[in-house]
Protein backbone atom coordinates (compact mmCIF):
# COMPACT_ATOMS: atom_id res chain seq x y z
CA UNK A 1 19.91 34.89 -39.76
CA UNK A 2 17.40 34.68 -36.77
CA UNK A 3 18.50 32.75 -34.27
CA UNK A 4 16.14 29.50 -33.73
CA UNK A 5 15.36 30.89 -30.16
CA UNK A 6 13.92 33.50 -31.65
CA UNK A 7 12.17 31.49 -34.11
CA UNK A 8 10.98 28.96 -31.05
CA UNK A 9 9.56 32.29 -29.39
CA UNK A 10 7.83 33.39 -32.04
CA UNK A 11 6.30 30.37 -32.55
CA UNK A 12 5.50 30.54 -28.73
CA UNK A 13 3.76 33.83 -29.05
CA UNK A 14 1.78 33.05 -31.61
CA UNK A 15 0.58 29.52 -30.18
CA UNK A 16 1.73 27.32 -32.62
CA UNK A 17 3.79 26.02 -29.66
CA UNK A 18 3.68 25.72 -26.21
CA UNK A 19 6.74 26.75 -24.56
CA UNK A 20 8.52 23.82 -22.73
CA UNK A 21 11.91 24.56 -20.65
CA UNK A 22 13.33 21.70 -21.61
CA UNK A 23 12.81 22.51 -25.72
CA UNK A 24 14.46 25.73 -25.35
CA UNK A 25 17.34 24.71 -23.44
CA UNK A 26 18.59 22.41 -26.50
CA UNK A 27 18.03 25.79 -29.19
CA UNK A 28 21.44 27.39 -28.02
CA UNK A 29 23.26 24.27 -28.71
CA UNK A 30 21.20 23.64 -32.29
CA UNK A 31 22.26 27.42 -32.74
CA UNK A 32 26.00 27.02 -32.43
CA UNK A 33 25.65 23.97 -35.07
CA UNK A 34 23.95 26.32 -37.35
CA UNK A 35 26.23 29.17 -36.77
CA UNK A 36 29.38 26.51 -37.69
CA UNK A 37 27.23 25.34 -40.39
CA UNK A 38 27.16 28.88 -42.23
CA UNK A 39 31.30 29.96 -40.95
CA UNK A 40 32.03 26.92 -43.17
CA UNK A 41 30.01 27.65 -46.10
CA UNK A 42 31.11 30.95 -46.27
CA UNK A 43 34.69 30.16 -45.76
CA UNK A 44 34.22 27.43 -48.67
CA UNK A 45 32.77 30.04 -50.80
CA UNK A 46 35.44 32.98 -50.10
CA UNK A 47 39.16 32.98 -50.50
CA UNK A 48 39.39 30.74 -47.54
CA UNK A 49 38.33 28.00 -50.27
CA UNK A 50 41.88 28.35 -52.11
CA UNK A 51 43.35 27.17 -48.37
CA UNK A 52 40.56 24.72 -48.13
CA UNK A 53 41.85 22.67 -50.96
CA UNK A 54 45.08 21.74 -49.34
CA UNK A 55 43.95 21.02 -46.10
CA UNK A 56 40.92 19.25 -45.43
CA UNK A 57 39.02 21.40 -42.60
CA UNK A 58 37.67 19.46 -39.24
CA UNK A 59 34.22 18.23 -39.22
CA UNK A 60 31.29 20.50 -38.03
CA UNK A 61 30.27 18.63 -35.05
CA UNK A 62 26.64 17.44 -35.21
CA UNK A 63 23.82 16.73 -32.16
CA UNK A 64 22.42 12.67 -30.83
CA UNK A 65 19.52 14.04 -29.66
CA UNK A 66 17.43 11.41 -27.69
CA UNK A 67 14.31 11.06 -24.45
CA UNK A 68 10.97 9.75 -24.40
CA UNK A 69 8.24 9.54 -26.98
CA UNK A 70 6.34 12.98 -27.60
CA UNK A 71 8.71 15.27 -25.88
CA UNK A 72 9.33 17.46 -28.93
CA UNK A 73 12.56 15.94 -30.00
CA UNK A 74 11.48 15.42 -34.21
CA UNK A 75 9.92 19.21 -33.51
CA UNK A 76 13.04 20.35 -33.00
CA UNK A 77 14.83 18.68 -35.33
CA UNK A 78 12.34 20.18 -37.92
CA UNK A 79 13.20 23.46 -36.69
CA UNK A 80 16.62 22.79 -37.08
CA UNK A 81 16.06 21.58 -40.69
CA UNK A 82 14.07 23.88 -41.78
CA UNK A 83 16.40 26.66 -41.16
CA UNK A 84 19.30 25.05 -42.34
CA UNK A 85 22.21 27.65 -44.18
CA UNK A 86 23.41 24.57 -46.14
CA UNK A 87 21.84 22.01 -48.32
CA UNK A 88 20.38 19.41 -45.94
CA UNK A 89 17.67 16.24 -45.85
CA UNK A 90 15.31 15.15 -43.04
CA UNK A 91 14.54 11.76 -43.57
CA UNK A 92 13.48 8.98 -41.08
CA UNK A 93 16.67 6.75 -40.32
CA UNK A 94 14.88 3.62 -41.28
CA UNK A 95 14.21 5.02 -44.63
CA UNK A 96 17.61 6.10 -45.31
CA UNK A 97 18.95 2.56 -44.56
CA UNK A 98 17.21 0.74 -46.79
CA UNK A 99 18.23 3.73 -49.53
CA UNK A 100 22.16 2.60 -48.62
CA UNK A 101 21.33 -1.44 -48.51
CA UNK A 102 19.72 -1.08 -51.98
CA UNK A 103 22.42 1.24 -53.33
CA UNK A 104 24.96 -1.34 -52.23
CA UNK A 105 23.36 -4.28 -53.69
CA UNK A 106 23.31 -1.82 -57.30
CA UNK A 107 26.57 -1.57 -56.81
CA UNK A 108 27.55 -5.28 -55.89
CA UNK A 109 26.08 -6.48 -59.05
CA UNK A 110 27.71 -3.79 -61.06
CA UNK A 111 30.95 -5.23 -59.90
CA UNK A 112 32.34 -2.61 -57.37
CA UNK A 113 34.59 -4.23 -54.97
CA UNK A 114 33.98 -1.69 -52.03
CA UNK A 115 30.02 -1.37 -52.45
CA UNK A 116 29.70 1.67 -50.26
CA UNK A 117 31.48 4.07 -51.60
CA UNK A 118 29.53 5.18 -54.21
CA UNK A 119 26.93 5.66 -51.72
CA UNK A 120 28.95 7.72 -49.37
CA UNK A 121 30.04 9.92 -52.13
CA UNK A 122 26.35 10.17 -53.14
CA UNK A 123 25.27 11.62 -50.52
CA UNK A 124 27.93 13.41 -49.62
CA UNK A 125 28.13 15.82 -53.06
CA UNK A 126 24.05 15.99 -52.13
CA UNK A 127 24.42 17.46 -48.95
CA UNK A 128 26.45 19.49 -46.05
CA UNK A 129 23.55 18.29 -43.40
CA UNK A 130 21.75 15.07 -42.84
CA UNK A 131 19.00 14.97 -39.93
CA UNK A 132 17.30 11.76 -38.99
CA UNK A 133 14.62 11.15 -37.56
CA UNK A 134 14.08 8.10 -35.01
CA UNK A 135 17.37 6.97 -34.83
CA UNK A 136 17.43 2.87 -34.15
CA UNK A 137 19.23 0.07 -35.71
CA UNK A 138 17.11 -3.29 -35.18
CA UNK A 139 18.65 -5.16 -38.77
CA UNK A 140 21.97 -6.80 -38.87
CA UNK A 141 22.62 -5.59 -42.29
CA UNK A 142 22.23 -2.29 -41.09
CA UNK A 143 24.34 -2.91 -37.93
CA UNK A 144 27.13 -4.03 -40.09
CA UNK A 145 27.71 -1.15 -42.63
CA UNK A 146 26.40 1.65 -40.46
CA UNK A 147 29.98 2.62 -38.77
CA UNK A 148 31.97 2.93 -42.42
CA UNK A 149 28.55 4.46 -44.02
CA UNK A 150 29.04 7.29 -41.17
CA UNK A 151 32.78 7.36 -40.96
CA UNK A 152 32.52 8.23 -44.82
CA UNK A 153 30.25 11.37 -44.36
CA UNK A 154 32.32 12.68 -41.52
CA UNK A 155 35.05 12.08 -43.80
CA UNK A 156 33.52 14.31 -46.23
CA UNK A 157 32.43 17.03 -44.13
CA UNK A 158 28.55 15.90 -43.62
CA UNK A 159 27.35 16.91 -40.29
CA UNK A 160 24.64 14.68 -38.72
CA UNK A 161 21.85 15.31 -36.22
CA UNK A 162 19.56 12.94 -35.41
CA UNK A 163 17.08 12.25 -32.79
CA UNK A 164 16.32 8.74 -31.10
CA UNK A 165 13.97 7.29 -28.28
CA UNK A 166 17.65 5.69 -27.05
CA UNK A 167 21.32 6.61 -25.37
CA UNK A 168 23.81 5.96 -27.53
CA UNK A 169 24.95 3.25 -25.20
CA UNK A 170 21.77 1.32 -26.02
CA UNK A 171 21.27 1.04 -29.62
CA UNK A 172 21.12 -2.57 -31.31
CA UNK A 173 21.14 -3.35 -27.78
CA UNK A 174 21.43 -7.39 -27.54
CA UNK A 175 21.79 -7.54 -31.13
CA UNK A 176 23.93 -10.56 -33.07
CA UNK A 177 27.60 -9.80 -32.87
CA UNK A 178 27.00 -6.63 -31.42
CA UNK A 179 30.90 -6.16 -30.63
CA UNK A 180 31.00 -5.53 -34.18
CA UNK A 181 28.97 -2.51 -33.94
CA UNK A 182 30.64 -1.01 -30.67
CA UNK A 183 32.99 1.15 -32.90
CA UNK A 184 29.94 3.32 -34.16
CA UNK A 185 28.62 3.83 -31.06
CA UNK A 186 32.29 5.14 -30.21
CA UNK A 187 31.78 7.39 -33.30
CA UNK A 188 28.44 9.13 -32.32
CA UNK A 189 30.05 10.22 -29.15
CA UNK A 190 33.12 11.49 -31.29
CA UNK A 191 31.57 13.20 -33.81
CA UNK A 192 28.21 14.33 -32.33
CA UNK A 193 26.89 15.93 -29.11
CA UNK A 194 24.81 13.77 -27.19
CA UNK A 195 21.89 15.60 -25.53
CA UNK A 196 19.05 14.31 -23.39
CA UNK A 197 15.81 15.86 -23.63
CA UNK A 198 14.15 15.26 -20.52
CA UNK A 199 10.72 17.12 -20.52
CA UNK A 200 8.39 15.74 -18.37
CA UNK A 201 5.57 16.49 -20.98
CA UNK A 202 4.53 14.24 -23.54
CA UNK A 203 2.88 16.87 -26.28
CA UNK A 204 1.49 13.41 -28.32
CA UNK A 205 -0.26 12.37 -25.64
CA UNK A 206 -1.58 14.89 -24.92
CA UNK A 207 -3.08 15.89 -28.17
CA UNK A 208 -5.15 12.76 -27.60
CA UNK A 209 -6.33 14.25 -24.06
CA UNK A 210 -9.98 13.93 -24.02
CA UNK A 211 -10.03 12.55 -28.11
CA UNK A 212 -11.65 8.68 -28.39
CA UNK A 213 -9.24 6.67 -29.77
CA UNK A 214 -11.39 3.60 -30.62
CA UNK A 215 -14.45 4.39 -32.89
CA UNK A 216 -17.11 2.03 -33.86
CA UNK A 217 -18.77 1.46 -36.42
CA UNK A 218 -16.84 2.92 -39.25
CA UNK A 219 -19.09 5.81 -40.74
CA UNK A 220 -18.29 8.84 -43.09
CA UNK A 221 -18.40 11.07 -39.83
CA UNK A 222 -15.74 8.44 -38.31
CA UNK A 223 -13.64 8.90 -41.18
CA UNK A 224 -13.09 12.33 -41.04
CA UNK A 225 -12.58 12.09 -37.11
CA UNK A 226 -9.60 9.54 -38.03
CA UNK A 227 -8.10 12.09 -40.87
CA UNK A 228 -8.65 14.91 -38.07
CA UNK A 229 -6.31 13.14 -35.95
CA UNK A 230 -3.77 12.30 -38.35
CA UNK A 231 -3.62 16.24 -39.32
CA UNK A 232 -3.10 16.92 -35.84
CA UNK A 233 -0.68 14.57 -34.98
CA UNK A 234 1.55 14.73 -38.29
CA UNK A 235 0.41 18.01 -39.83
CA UNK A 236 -1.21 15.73 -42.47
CA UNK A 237 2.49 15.02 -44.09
CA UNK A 238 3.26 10.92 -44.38
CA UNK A 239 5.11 8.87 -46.59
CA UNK A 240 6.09 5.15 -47.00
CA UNK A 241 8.32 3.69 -44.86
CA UNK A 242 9.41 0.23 -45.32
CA UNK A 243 11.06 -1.86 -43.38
CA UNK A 244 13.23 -4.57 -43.72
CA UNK A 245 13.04 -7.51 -41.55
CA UNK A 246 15.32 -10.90 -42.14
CA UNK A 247 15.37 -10.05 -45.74
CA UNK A 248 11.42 -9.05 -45.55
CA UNK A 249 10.14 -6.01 -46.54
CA UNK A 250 7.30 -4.53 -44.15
CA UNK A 251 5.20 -1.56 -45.93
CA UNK A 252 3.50 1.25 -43.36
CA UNK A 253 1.66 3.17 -46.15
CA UNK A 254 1.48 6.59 -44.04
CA UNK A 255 4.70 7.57 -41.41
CA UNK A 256 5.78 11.06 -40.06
CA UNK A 257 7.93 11.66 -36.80
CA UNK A 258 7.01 7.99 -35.12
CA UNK A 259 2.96 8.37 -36.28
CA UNK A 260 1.90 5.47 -38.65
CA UNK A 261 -1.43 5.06 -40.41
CA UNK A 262 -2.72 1.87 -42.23
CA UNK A 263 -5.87 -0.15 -42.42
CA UNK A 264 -5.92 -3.35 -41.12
CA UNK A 265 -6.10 -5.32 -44.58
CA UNK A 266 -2.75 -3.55 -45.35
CA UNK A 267 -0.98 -5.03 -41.92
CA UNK A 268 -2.90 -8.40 -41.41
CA UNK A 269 -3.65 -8.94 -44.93
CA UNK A 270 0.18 -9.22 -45.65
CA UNK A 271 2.07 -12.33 -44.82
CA UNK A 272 3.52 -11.14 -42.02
CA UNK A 273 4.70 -12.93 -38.58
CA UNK A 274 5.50 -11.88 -35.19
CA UNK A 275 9.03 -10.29 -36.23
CA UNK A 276 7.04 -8.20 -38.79
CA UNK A 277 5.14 -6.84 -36.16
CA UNK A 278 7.20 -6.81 -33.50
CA UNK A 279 9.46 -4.50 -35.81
CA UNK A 280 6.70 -2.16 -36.22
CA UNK A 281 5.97 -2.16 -32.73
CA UNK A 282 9.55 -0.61 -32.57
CA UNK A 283 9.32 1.71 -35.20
CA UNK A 284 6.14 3.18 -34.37
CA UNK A 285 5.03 5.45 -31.00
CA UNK A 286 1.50 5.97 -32.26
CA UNK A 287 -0.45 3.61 -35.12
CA UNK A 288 -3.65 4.64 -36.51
CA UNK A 289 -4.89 1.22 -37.36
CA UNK A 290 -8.65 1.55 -39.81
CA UNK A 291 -11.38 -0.79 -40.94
CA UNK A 292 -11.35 -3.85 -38.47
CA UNK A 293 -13.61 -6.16 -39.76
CA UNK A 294 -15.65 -8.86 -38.12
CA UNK A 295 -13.34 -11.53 -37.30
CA UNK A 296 -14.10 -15.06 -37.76
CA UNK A 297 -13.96 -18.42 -39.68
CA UNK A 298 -14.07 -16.70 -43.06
CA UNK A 299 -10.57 -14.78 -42.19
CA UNK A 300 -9.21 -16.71 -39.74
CA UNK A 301 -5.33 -16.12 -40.74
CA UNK A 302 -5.81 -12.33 -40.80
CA UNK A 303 -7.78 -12.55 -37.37
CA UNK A 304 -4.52 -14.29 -36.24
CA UNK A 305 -2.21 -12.13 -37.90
CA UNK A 306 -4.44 -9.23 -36.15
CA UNK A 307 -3.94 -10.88 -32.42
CA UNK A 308 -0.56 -11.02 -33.00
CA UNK A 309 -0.15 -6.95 -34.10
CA UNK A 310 -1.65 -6.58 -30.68
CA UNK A 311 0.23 -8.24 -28.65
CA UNK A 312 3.71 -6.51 -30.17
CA UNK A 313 1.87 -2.97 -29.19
CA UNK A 314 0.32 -4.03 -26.28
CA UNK A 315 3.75 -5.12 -25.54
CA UNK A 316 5.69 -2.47 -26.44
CA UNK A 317 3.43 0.03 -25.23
CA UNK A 318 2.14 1.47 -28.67
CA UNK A 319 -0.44 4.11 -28.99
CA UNK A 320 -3.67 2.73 -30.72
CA UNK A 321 -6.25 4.78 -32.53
CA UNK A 322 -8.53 2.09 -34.32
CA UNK A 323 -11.87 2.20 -36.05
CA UNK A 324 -13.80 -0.85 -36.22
CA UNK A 325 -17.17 -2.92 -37.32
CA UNK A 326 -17.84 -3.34 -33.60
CA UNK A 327 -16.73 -3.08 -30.23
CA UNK A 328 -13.44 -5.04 -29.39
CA UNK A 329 -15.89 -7.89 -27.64
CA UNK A 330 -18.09 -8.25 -30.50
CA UNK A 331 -15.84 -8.51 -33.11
CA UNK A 332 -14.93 -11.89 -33.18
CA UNK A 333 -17.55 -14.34 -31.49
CA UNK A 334 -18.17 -17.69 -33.17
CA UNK A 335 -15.63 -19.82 -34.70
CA UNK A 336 -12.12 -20.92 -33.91
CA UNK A 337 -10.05 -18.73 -31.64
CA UNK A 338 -13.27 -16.42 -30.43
CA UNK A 339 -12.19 -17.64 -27.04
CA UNK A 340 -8.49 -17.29 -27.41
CA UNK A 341 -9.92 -14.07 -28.81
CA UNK A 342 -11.18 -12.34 -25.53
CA UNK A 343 -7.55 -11.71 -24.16
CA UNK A 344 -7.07 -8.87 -27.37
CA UNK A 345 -10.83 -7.29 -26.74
CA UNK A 346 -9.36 -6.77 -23.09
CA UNK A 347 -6.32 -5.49 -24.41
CA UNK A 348 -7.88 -3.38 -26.73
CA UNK A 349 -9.81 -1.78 -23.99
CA UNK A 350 -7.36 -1.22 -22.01
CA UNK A 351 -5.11 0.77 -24.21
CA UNK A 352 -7.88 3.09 -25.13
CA UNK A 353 -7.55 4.24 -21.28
CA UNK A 354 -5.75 7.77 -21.27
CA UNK A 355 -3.03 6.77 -19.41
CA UNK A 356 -1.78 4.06 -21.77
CA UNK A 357 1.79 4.02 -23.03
CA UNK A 358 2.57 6.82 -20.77
């Protein structure tokens, strides 16, 4: 079994990737969890497994792996995944979730009284290794259930590893009864090693080095420019992610490591509000937002709905690559709100700069 620095330095040499200190010095602990990873699944499938069934063996430890946006953290994790010895998943943590909640509401109406265990031991007989990808808890229905969801596949021998834009310390920071959710955060430190990447580089940003990131008007040519970018940013893989917000869900059609792409009748067509975006905002590091209309009188709730998506990445500092009918100041300029209008075209200007979000 190569080692994943050798697999890192291949890569290197052959400039798929660009070598980064910081990268490599997480490999020799991703190596030891792999190396663990195989002891036990040999020892399961040897003798050792007659002894095994007695005594329940400890726990391979797994990795918290968190630092900024773009610093290689999901790269690694695919790495990682992708040369697992045992059966494991990569799925974004926000996805996963919302598996569990609906799971446990199957199982509520079916009548079990402790709802999650049949998802614990569902994943559990699926898998040795679970990596997740953008690690966050922003839902209080998440919040409550995600200590005994974890504390079950520990139980059970899963090993986690999971990357995350936050410490440990801060997640479902200022949330509703947070005290409640201390005890997980207690658990991650237990049960996994928590590692901070701290590369100076951010490799997302810079693929956008020198690339427009606001095109006008939307051509043929300008569509293919937008699927060029998604392709380098994401390797062209995507998938839905949906999130759930006070009961809500919230669809991004296309999402792979922190990279969303929609149009803008699928995110201010919807019926959504400023938690709907401002949940997005936190999901997503770059958004690849398509087909912005003119704005005016004859969609004046979507024009809203769009001012309001702006503000939660302006905010938040999101990433924006748009296409559009016009240029942000002559998209919306008669009718109500083309004055209240002029603070998004300035926004919108400003986080085409190259510096933005950094």
């Amino acid at each position: 079994m190569d080692s994943l620095r050798d697999i890192y330095a291949a890569k290197v040499a052959s400039g798929e990737l660009r070598g980064d200190a910081a990268q490599e010095a997480v490999l020799p602990l991703l190596d030891e969890v792999r190396a663990a990873l195989k002891a036990r699944a040999n020892a399961k499938s040897g003798l050792l497994s007659l002894i095994g069934g007695l005594k329940k063996p400890a726990p391979v430890r797994g990795v918290y792996l968190w630092g900024g946006v773009g610093r290689g953290k999901s790269m690694l994790m695919d790495l990682f995944h992708e040369n697992s010895p045992v059966a494991s998943r990569r799925v974004h943590f926000h996805a996963f979730m919302q598996e569990i909640q609906s799971d446990i509401h199957e199982a509520r109406k079916a009548g079990v009284s402790d709802a999650i265990q049949p998802s614990i031991a569902k994943v559990a007989s699926d898998v040795r290794l679970l990596c997740f990808d953008e690690m966050q808890i922003t839902d209080i229905a998440d919040a409550m259930i995600v200590g005994r969801l974890f504390e079950g596949l520990f139980e059970r021998g899963v090993t986690v590893v999971a990357t995350s834009n936050r410490v440990p310390d801060d997640l479902y920071k200022d949330g509703l009864n947070r005290q409640l959710f201390m005890p997980f955060i207690a658990l991650i430190k237990e049960r996994m090693e928590v590692y901070h990447l701290h590369s100076p580089v951010d490799y997302r940003q810079g693929r956008l080095t020198g690339t427009p990131v606001y095109f006008q008007p939307v051509t043929d040519s300008v569509r293919v420019s937008i699927g060029d970018i998604w392709r380098d940013l994401t390797g062209g893989s995507g998938e839905k992610l949906t999130l759930k917000v006070k009961g809500r869900d919230v669809e991004l059609p296309q999402f792979h490591n922190g990279v969303a792409r929609a149009t803008f009748w699928d995110l201010c067509g919807q019926m959504y509000g400023p938690a709907d975006y401002l949940a997005i905002a936190d999901a997503v590091k770059l958004l690849i937002l398509e087909d912005i209309p003119r704005l005016g009188r004859n969609n004046f709730n979507e024009a809203k709905r769009f001012v309001t998506l702006i503000d939660a990445l302006y905010e938040a500092k999101v990433r924006l690559v748009a296409s559009a009918v016009d240029e942000p100041e002559r998209l919306y300029v008669e009718g109500a709100g083309a004055f209240e209008f002029e603070r998004t075209a300035s926004r919108l200007r400003e986080m085409q700069d190259a510096d933005w979000g950094v």
